[in-house]
Protein backbone atom coordinates (compact mmCIF):
# COMPACT_ATOMS: atom_id res chain seq x y z
CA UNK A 1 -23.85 -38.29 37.67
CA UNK A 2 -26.22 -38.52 34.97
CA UNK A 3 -30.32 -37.77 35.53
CA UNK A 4 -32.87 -38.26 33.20
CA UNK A 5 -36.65 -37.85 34.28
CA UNK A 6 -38.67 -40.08 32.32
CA UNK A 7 -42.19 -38.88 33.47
CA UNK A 8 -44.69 -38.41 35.77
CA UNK A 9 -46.78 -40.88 37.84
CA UNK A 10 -48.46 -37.64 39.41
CA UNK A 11 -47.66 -34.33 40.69
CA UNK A 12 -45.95 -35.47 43.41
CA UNK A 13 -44.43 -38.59 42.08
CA UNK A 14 -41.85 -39.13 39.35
CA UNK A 15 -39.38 -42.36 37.47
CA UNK A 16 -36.04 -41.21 36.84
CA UNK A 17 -32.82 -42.69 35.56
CA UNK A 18 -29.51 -42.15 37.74
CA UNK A 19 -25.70 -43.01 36.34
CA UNK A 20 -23.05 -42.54 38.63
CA UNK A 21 -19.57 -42.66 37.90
CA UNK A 22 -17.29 -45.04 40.27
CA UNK A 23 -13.40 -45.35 41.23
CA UNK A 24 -11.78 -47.41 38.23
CA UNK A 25 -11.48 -50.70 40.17
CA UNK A 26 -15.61 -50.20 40.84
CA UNK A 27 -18.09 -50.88 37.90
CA UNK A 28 -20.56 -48.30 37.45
CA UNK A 29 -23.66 -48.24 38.26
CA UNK A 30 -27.23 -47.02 37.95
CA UNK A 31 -30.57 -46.77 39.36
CA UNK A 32 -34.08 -46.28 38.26
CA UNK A 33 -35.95 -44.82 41.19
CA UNK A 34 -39.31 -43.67 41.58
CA UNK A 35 -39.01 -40.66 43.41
CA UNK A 36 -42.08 -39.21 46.00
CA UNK A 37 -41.43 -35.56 47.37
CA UNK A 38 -43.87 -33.49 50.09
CA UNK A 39 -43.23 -29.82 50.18
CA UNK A 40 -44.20 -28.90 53.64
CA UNK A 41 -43.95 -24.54 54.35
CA UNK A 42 -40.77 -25.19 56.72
CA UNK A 43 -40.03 -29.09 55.44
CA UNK A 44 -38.80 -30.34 52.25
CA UNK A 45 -39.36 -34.72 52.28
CA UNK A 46 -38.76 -36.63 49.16
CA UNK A 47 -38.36 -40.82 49.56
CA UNK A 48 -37.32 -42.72 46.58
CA UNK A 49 -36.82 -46.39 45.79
CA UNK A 50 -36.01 -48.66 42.91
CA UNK A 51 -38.61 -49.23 40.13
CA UNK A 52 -38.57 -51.41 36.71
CA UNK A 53 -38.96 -49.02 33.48
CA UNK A 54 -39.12 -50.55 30.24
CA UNK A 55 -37.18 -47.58 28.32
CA UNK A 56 -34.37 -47.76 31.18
CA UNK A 57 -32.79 -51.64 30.56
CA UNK A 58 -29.27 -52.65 31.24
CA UNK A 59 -26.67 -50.68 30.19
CA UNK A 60 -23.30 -52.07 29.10
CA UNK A 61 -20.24 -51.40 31.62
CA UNK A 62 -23.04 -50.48 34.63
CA UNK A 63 -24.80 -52.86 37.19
CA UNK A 64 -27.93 -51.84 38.35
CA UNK A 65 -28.19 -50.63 41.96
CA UNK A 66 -31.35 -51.33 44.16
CA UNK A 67 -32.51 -48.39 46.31
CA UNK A 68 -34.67 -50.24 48.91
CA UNK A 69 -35.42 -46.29 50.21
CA UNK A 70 -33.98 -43.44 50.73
CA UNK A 71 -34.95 -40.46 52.09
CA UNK A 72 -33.74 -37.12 52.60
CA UNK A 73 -35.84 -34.22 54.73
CA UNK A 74 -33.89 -30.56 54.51
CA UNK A 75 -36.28 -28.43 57.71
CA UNK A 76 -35.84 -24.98 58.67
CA UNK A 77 -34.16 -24.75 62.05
CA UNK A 78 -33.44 -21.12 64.18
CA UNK A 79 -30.46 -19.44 62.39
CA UNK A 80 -30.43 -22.69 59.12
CA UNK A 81 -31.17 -25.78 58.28
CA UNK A 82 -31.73 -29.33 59.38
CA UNK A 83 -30.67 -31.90 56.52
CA UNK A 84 -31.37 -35.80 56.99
CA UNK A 85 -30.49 -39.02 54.70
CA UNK A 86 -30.84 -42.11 55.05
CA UNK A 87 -30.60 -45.17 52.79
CA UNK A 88 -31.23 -48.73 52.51
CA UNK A 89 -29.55 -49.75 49.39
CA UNK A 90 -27.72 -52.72 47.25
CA UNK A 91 -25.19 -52.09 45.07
CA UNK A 92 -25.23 -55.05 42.92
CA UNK A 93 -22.56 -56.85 41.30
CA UNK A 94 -19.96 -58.87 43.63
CA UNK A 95 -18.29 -56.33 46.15
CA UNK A 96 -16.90 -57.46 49.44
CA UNK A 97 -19.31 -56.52 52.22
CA UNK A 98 -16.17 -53.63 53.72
CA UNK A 99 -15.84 -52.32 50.65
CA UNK A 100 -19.35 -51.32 50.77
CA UNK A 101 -19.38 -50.76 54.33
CA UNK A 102 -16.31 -48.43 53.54
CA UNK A 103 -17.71 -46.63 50.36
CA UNK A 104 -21.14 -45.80 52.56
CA UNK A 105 -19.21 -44.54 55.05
CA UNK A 106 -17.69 -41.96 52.63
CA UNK A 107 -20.17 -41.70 50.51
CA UNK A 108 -23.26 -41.15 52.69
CA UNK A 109 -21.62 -37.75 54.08
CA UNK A 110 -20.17 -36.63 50.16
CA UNK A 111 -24.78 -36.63 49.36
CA UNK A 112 -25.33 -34.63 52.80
CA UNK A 113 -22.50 -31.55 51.97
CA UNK A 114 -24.09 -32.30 48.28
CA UNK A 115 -27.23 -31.90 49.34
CA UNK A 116 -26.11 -28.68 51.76
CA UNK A 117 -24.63 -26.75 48.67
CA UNK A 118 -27.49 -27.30 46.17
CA UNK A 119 -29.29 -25.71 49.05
CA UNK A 120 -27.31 -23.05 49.42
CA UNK A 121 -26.96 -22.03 45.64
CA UNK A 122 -30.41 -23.51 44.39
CA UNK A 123 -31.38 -19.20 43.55
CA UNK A 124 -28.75 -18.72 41.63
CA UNK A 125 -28.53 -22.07 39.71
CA UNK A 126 -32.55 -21.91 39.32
CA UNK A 127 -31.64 -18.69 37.72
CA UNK A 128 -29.47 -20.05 35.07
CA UNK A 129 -31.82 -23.19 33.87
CA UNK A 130 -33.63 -22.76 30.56
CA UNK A 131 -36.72 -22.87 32.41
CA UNK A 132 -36.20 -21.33 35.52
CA UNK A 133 -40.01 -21.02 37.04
CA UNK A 134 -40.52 -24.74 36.28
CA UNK A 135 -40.87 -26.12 40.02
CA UNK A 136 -42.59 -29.37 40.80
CA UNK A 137 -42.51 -29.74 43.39
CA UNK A 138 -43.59 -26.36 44.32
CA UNK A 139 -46.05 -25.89 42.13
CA UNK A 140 -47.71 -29.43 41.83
CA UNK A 141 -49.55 -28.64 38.09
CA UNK A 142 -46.27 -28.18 36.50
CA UNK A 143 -45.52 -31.63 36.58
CA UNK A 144 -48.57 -32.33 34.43
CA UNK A 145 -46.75 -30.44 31.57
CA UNK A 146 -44.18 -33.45 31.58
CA UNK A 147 -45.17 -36.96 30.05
CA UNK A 148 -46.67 -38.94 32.02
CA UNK A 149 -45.42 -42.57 33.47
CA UNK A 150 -48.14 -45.60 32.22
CA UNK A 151 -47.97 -48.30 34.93
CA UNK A 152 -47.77 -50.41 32.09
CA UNK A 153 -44.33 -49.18 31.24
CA UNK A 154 -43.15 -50.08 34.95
CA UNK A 155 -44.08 -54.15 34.78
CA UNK A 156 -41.47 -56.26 34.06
C-alpha cells in the first residue's frame, strides 16, 4: 500500500491518498479519504470516508474506490486491547457482487491482525521514523506544522 498525506483540514482532520495493490486478475485501486481521529486516554477512534482532491486525479491502471465510512476504535480492555472495524465501501470498476462479498470477507480480518501488529510494534517502529516525536494525533499542534488542506482544493 502506498500513503501520501496531502494536508491538514485541522488538527484532528486530514486528506490522504491510499494505493493498494490487488491479485493480478483485480485492477488496482485507490482512495482519497479524509480521515477524522479522537484520541480518548483509554480509546483510540479515527472514521474516514472518500473525499475529491484536485492534486489526487485518476491514475492509469487504478479505479478509484469509494469509502462511504470506515471506522476503526482500538480501547484498552483488562489484560489488552479491544480493536473494532467496520466499513461501508465500493470498490468501483465492474466486479461480481461474490467476488466482493468474498474479498471482504478476507480482507476485512487481514486490516484487524494489521491493525493488531502496528499496535503491538508502533514503539519500536515510532523509534525508527525520521521524525519520531511527530504525533498528531497525540499532540494536536503538530499537525499545524503540515500544509494545510484549502476547501477549495476538495470541490470538484
Amino acid at each position: 500500500m502506498t500513503t501520501r498525506t496531502g494536508g491538514y483540514l485541522n488538527p484532528t482532520n486530514d486528506v490522504s491518498y491510499y494505493a493498494l495493490s490487488c491479485p493480478p486478475f483485480i485492477t488496482n485501486r485507490d482512495f482519497v479519504l479524509q480521515s477524522s481521529w479522537l484520541n480518548k486516554k483509554d480509546e483510540k477512534l479515527i472514521l474516514n470516508h472518500s473525499v475529491y482532491h484536485k492534486d489526487y486525479k485518476l491514475k492509469k491502471g487504478y479505479v478509484r474506490a469509494i469509502s462511504y465510512i470506515t471506522g476503526y476504535v482500538v480501547r484498552r480492555i483488562d489484560g489488552g486491547s479491544f480493536i473494532g472495524y467496520i466499513s461501508q465501501s465500493d470498490p468501483g470498476g465492474k466486479l461480481s457482487p461474490w467476488i466482493v462479498n468474498r474479498i471482504a470477507h478476507i480482507v476485512a480480518p487481514k486490516i484487524v491482525e494489521n491493525v493488531r501488529k502496528a499496535v503491538d510494534g508502533y514503539a519500536e517502529w515510532k523509534k525508527a521514523q525520521p521524525n519520531p516525536t511527530f504525533k498528531p494525533w497525540l499532540n494536536p499542534e503538530h499537525a499545524l506544522l503540515s500544509p494545510q488542506v484549502r476547501i477549495t482544493d476538495c470541490v470538484p
